[in-house]
C-alpha atoms as a PDB file:
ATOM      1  CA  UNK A   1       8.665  44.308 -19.031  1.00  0.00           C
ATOM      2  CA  UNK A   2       5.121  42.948 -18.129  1.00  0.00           C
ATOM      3  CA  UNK A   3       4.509  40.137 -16.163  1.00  0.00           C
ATOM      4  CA  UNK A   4       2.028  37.368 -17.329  1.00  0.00           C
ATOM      5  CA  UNK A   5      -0.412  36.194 -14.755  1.00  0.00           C
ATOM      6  CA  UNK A   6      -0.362  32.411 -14.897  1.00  0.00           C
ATOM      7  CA  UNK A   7      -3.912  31.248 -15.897  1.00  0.00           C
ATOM      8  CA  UNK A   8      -5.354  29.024 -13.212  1.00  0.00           C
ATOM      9  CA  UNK A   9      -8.406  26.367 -14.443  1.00  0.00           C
ATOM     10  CA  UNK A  10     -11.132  26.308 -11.468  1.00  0.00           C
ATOM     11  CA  UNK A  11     -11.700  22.994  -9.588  1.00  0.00           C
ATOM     12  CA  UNK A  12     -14.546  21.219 -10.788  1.00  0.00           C
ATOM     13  CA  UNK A  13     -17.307  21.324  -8.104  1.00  0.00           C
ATOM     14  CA  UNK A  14     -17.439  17.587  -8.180  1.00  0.00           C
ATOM     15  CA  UNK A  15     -15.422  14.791 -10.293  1.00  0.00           C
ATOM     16  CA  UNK A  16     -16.826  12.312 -12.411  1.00  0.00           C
ATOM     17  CA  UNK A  17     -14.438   9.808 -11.218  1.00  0.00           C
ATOM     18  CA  UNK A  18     -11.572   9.182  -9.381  1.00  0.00           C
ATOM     19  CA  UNK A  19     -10.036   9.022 -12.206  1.00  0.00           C
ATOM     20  CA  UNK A  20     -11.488  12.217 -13.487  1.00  0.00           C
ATOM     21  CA  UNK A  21     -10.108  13.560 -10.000  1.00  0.00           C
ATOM     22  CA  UNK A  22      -6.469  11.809 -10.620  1.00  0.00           C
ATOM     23  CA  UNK A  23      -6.245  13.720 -14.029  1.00  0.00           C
ATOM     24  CA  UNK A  24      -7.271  17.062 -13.003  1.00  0.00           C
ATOM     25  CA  UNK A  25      -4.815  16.876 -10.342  1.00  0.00           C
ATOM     26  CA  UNK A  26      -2.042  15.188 -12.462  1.00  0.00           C
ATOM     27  CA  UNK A  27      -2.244  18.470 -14.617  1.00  0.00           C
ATOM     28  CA  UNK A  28      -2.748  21.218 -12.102  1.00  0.00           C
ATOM     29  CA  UNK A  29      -0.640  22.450  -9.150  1.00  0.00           C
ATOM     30  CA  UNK A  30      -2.236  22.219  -5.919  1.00  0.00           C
ATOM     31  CA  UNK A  31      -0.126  25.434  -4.871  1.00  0.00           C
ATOM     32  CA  UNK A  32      -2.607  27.094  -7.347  1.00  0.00           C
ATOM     33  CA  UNK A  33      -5.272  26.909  -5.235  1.00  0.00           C
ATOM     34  CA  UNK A  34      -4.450  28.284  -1.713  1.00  0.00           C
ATOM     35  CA  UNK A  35      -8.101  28.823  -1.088  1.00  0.00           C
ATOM     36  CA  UNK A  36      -9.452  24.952  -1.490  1.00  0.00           C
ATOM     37  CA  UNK A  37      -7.408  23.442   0.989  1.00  0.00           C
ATOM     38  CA  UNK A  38      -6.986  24.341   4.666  1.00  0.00           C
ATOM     39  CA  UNK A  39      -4.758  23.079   7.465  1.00  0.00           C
ATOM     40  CA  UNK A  40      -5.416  20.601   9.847  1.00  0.00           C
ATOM     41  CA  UNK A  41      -3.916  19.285  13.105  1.00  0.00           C
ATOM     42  CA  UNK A  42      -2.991  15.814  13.374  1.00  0.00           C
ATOM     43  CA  UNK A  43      -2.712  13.647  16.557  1.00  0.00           C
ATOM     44  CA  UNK A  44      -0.524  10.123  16.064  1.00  0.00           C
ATOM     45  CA  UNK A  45       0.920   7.609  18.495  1.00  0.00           C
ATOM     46  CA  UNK A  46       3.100   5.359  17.103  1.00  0.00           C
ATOM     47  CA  UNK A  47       2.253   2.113  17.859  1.00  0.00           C
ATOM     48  CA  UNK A  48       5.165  -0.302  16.980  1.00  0.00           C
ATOM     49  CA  UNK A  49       8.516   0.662  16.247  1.00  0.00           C
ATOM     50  CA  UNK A  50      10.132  -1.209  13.108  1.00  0.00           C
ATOM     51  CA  UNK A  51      13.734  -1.326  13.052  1.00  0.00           C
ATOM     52  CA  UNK A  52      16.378  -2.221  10.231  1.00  0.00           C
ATOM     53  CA  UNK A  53      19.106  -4.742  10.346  1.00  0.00           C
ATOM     54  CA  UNK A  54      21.334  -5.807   7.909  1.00  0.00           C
ATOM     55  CA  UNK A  55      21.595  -9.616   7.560  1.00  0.00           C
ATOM     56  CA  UNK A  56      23.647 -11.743   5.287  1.00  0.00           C
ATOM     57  CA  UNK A  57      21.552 -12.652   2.207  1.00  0.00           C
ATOM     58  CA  UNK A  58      22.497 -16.378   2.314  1.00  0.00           C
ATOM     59  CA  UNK A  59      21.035 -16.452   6.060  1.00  0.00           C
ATOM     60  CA  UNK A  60      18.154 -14.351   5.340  1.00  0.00           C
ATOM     61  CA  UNK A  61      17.266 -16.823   1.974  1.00  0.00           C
ATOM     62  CA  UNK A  62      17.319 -19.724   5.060  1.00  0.00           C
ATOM     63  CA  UNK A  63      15.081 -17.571   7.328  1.00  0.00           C
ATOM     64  CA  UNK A  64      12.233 -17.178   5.065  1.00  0.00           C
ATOM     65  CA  UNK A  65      12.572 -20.986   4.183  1.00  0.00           C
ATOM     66  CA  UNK A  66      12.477 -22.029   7.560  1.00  0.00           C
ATOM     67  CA  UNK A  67       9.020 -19.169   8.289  1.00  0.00           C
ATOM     68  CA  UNK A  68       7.629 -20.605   5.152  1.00  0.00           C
ATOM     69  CA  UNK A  69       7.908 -24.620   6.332  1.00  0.00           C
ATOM     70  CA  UNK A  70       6.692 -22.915   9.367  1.00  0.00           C
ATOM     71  CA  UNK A  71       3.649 -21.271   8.000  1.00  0.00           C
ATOM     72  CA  UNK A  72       4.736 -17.847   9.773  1.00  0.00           C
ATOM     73  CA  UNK A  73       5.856 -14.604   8.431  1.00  0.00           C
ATOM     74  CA  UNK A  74       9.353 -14.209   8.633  1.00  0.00           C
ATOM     75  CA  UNK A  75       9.517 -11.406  10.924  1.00  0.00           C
ATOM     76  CA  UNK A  76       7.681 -13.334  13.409  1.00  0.00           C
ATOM     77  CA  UNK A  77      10.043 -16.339  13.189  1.00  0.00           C
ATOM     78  CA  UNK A  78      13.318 -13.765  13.662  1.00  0.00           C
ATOM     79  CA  UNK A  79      11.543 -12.494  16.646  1.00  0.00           C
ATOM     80  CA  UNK A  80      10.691 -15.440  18.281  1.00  0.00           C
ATOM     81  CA  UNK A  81      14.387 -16.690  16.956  1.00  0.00           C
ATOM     82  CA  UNK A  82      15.941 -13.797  18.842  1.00  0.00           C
ATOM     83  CA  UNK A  83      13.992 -14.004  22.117  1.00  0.00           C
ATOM     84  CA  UNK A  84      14.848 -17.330  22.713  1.00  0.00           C
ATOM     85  CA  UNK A  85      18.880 -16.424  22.565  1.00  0.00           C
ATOM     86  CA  UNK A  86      18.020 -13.653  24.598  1.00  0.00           C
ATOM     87  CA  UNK A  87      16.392 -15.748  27.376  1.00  0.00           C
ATOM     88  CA  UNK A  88      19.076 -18.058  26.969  1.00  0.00           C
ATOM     89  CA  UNK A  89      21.877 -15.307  27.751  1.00  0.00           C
ATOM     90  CA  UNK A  90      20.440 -13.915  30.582  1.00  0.00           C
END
């Protein structure tokens, strides 16, 4: 039994377009081409932690009406919500 060598279409040396780009890309594998793409390191601090918590949806529909009478996002009005009863525990 033979084996069939895939055919592989050459990258363009430049693109049109991004869109051009977005096509060519849509339609080809970028395992394909080994050769046109090389590794680099990458160096990241994270910078703020986000963390998930589940809240009621009734209270959460009064949280964003209270940030938006406020003018604040409603992340910002939790926070400064939950430092206050923190301060107030301690």
């Amino acid at each position: 039994m033979k084996s069939k060598k895939k055919h592989v279409d050459p990258i363009p040396d430049e693109f049109a377009s991004y869109e051009e780009a977005a096509e060519f890309w849509d339609t080809h594998d970028t395992t394909d081409y080994p050769e046109a793409f090389k590794t680099v390191k990458v160096k990241t601090e994270l910078r703020k932690r986000h963390f998930e918590v589940e809240v009621e949806a009734e209270l959460m529909r009064q949280l964003r009406k209270r940030a938006q009478q406020k003018g604040i996002p409603t992340k910002r009005l939790v926070n400064d919500m939950l430092r206050r009863q923190i301060s107030l525990a301690a």
